[in-house]
C-alpha atoms as a PDB file:
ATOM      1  CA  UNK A   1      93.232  29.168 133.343  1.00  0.00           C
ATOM      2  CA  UNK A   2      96.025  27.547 135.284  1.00  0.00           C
ATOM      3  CA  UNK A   3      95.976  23.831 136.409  1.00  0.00           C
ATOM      4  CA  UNK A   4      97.446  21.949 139.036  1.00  0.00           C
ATOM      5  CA  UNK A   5      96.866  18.154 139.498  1.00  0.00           C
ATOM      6  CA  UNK A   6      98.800  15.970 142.821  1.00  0.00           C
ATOM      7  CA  UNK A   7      97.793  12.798 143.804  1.00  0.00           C
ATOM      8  CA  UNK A   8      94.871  14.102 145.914  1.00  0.00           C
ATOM      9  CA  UNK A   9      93.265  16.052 143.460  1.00  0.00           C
ATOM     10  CA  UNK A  10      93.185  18.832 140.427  1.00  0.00           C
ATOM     11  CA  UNK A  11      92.916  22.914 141.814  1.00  0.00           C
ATOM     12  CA  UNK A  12      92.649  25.511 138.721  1.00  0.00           C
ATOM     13  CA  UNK A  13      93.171  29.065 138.994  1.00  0.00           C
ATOM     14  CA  UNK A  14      91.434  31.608 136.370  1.00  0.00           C
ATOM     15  CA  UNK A  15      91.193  35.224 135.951  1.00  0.00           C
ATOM     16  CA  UNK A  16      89.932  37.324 132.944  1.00  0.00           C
ATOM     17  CA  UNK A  17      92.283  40.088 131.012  1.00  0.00           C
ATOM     18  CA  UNK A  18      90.228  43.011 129.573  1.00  0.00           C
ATOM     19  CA  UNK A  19      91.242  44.723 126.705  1.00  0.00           C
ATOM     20  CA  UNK A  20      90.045  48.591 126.523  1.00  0.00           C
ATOM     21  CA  UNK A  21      90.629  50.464 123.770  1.00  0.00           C
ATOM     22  CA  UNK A  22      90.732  54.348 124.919  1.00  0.00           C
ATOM     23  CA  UNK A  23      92.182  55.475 121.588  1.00  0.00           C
ATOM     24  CA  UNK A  24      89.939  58.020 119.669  1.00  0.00           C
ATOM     25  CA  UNK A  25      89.772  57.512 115.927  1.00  0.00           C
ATOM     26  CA  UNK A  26      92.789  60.404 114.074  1.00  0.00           C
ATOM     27  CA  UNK A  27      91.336  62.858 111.174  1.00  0.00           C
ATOM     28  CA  UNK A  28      94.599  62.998 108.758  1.00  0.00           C
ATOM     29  CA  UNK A  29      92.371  65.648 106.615  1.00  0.00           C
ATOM     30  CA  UNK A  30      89.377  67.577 106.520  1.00  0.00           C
ATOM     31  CA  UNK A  31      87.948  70.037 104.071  1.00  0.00           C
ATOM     32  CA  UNK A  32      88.494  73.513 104.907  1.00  0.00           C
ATOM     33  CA  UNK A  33      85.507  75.972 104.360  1.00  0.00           C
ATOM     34  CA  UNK A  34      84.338  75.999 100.879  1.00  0.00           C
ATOM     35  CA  UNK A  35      83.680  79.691  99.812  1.00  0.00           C
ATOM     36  CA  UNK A  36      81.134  80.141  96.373  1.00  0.00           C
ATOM     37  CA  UNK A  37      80.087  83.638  94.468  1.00  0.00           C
ATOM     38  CA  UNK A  38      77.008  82.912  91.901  1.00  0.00           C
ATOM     39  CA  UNK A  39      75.432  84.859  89.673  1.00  0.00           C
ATOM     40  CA  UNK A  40      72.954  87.773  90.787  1.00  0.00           C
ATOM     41  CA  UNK A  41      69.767  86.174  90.695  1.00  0.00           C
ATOM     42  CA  UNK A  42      70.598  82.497  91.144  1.00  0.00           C
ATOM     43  CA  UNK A  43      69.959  80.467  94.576  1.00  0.00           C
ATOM     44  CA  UNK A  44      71.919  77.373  94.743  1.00  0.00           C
ATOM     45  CA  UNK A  45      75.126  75.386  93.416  1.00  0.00           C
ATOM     46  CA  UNK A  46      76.010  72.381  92.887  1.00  0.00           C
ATOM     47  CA  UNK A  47      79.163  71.489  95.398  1.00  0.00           C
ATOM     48  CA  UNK A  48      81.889  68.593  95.379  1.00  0.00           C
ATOM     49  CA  UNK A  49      84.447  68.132  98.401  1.00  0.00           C
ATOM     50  CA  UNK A  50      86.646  64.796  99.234  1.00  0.00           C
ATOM     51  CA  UNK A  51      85.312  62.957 101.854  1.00  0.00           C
ATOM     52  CA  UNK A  52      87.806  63.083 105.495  1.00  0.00           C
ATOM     53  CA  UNK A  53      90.715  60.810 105.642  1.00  0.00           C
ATOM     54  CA  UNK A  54      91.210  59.227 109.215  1.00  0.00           C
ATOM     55  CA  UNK A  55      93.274  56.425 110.930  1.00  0.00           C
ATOM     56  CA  UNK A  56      92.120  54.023 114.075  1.00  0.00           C
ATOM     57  CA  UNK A  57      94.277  51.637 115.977  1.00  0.00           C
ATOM     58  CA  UNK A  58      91.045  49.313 115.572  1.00  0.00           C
ATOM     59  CA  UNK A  59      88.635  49.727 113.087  1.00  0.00           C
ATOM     60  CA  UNK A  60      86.383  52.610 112.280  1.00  0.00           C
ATOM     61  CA  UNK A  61      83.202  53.756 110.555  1.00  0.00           C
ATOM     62  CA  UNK A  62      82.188  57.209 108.977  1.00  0.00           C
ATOM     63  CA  UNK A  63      78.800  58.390 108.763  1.00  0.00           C
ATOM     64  CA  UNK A  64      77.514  62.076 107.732  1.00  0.00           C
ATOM     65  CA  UNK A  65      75.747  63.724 110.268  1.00  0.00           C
ATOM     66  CA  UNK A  66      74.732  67.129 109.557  1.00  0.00           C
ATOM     67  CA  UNK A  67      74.964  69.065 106.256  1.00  0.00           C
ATOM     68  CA  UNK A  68      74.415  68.105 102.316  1.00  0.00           C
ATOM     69  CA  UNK A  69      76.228  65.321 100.105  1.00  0.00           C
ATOM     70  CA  UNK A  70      78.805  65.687  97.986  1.00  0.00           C
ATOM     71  CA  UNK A  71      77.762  66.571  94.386  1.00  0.00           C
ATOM     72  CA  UNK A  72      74.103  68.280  96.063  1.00  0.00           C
ATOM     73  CA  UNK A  73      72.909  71.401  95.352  1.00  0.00           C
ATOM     74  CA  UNK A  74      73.692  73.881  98.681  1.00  0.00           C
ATOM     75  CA  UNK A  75      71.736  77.085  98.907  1.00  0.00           C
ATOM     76  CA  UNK A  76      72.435  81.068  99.316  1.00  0.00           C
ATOM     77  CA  UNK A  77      73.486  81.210 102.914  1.00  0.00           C
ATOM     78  CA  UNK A  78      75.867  79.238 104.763  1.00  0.00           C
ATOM     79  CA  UNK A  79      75.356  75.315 105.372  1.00  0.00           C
ATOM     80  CA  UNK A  80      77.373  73.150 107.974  1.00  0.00           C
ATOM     81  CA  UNK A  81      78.658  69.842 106.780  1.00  0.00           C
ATOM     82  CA  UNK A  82      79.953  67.762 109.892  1.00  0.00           C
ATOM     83  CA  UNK A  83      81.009  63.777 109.663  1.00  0.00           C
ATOM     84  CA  UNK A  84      81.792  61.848 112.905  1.00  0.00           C
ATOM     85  CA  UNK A  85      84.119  59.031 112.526  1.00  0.00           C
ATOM     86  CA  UNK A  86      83.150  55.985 115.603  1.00  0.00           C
ATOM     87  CA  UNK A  87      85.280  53.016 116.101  1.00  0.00           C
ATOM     88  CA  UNK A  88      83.928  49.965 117.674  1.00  0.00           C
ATOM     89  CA  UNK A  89      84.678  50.928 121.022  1.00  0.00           C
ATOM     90  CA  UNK A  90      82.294  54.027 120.529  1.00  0.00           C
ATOM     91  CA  UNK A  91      85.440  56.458 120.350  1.00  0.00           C
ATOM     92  CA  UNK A  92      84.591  58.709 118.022  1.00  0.00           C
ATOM     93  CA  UNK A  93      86.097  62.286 116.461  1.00  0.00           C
ATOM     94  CA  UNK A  94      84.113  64.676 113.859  1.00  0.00           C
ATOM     95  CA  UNK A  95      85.362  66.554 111.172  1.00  0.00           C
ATOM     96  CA  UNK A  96      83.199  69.930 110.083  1.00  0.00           C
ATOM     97  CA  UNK A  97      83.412  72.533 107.813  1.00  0.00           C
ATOM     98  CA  UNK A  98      81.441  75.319 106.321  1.00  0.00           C
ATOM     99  CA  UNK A  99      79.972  75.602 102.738  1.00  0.00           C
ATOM    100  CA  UNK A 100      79.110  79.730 101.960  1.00  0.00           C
ATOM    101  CA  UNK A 101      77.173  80.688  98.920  1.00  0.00           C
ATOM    102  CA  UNK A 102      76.675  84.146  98.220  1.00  0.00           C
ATOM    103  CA  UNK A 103      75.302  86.116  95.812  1.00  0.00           C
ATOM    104  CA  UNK A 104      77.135  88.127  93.401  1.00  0.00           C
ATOM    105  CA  UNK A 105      76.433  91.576  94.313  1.00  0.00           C
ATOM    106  CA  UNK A 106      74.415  93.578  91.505  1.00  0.00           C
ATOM    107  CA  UNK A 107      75.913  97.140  90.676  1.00  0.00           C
ATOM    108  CA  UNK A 108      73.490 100.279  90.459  1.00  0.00           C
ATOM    109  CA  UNK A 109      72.609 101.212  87.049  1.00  0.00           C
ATOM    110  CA  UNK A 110      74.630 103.207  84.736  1.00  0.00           C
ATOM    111  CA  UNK A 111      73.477 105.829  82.256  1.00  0.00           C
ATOM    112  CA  UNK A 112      75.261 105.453  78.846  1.00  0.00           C
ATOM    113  CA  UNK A 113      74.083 108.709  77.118  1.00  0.00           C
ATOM    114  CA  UNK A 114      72.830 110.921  79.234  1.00  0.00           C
ATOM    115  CA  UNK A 115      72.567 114.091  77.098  1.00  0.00           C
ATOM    116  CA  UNK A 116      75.242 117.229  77.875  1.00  0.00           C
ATOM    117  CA  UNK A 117      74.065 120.598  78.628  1.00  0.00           C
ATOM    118  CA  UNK A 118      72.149 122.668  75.954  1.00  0.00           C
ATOM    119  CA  UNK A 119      73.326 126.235  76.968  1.00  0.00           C
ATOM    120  CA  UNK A 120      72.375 128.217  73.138  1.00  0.00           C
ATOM    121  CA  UNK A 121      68.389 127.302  72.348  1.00  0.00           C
ATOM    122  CA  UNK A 122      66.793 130.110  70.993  1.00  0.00           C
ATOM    123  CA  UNK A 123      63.076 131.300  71.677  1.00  0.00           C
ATOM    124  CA  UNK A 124      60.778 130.170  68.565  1.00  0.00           C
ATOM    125  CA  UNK A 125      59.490 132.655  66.342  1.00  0.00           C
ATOM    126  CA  UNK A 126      56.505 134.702  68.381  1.00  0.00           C
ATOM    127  CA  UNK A 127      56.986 132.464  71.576  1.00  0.00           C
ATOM    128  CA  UNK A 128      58.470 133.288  75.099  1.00  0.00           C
ATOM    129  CA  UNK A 129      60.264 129.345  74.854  1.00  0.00           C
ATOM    130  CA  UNK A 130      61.576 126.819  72.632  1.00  0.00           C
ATOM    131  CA  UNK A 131      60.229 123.515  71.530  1.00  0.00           C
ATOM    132  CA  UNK A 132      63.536 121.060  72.592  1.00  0.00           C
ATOM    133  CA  UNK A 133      63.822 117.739  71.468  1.00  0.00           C
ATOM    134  CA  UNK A 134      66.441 115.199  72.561  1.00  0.00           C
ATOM    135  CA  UNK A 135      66.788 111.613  73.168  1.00  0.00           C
ATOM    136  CA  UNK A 136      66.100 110.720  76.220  1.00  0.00           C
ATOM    137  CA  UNK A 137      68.795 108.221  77.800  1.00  0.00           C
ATOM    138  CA  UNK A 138      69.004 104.788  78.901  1.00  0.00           C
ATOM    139  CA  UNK A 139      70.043 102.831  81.909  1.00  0.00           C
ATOM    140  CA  UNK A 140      71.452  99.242  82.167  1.00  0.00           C
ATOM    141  CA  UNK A 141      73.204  96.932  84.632  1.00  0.00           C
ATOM    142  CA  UNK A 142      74.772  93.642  84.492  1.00  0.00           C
ATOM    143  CA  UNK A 143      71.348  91.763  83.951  1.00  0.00           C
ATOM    144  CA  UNK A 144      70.662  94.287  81.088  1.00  0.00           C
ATOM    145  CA  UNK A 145      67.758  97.423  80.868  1.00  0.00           C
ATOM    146  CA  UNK A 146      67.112  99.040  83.840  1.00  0.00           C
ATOM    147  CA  UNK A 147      63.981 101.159  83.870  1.00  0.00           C
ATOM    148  CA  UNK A 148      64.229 104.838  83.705  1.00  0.00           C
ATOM    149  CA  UNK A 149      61.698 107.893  84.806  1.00  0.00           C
ATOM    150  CA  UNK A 150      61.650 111.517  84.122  1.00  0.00           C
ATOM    151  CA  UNK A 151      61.045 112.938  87.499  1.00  0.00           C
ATOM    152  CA  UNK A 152      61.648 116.660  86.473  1.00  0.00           C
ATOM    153  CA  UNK A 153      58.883 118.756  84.722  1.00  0.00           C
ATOM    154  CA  UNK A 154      59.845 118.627  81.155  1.00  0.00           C
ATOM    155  CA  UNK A 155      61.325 116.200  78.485  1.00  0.00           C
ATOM    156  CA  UNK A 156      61.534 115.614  74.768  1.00  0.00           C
ATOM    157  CA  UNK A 157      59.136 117.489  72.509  1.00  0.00           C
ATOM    158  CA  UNK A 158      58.233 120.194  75.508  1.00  0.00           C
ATOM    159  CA  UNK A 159      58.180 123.510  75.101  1.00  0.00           C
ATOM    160  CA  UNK A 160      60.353 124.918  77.636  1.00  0.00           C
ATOM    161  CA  UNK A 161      60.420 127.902  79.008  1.00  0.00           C
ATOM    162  CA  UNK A 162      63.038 131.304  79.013  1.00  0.00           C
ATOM    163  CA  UNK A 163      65.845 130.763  81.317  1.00  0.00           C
ATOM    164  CA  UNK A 164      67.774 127.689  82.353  1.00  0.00           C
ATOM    165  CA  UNK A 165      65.804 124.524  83.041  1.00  0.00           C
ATOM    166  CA  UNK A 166      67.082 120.990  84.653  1.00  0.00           C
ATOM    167  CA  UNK A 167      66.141 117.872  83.442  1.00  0.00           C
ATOM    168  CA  UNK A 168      66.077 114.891  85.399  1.00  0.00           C
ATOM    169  CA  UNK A 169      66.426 111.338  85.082  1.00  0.00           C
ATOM    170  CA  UNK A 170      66.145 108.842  87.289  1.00  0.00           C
ATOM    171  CA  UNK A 171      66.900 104.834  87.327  1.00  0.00           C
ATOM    172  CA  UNK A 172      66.344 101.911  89.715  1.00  0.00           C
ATOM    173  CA  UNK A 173      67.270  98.706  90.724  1.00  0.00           C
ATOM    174  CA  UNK A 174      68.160  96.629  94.162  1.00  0.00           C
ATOM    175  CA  UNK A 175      71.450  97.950  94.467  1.00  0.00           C
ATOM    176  CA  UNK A 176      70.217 101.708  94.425  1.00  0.00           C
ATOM    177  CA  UNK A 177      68.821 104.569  92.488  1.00  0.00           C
ATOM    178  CA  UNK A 178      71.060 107.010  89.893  1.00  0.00           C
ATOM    179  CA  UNK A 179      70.027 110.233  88.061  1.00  0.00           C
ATOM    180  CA  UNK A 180      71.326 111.619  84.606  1.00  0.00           C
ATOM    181  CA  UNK A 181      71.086 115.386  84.857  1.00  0.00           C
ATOM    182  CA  UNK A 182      71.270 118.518  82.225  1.00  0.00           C
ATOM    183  CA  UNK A 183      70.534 121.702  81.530  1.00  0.00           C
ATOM    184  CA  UNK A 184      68.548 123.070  79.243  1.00  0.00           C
ATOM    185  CA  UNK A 185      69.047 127.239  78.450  1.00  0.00           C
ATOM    186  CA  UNK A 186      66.593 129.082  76.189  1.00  0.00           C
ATOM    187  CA  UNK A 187      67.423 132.277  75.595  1.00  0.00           C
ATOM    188  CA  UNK A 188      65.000 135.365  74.136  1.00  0.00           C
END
């Protein structure tokens, strides 16, 4: 406000200034994507990342707005953590990153004895086969014992036939299915 004063009177003379500020708030850091492998059979972990850094010619506020805490348990899968950063002249920015859990992938099940060919078993005295006994084998993966089945038509303690016969074993788990094979020869 400007004044001017004469002997006749006072006049003034005003105007306003307005002050915008048109400067977004600056992100000096974000977290990149966070990348996790867990254990087969697990669902979640708990994850910790720094909070964004960010500068404002005025001042500014930061406020989560989609995603999980810091320090919170984030499930299999992917999860999108985004924080926008307003000043008070609503200018705002966002920072936003990804947080992947996955699963540690399971491998198929491995035999650890699966018996070796029998190519020399005699017929038994007066019968047209042989009475063969063995011990059947096992299966495990990285969570331990994996099932097993005989899916041919003899096993331990059968009497099997002349000629050469082939055992079968199979195992299973999520990963896929493996077989321990043999052969078993009885000769006349």
């Amino acid at each position: 406000v400007y004044e001017a004063t004469n002997a006749t009177g006072t006049v003034t003379c005003s105007f306003e200034v307005t002050v915008t500020d048109n400067e977004d708030p600056v992100i000096t850091s974000c977290p990149d994507n966070l990348n996790f492998t867990i254990p087969y059979g697990e669902t979640e972990r708990v994850v910790t990342y720094a909070l964004p850094n960010y500068t404002d010619n005025c001042s500014a506020d930061i406020d989560q707005t989609e995603g999980l805490a810091s320090g919170s348990e984030f499930p299999l899968g992917t999860t999108e953590v985004i924080f926008t950063i307003t000043d008070e002249a609503g200018n705002f920015v966002e920072c936003s990153f990804e947080v992947n859990i996955q699963s540690e992938e399971i491998g198929a099940p491995v035999f650890a004895d699966c018996p070796s060919d029998m190519p020399d078993i005699s017929t038994d005295p007066g019968k047209c086969g042989a009475i063969v006994n063995f011990t059947p084998p096992t299966a495990s993966d990285e969570n331990g014992a994996v099932a097993i089945d005989l899916v041919s038509s003899f096993g331990p303690g059968d009497e099997f036939p002349v000629g050469t016969t082939t055992v079968v074993y199979e195992s299973t788990n999520a990963t896929g299915t493996v077989t321990c094979s043999f052969e078993v020869t009885v000769t006349d």
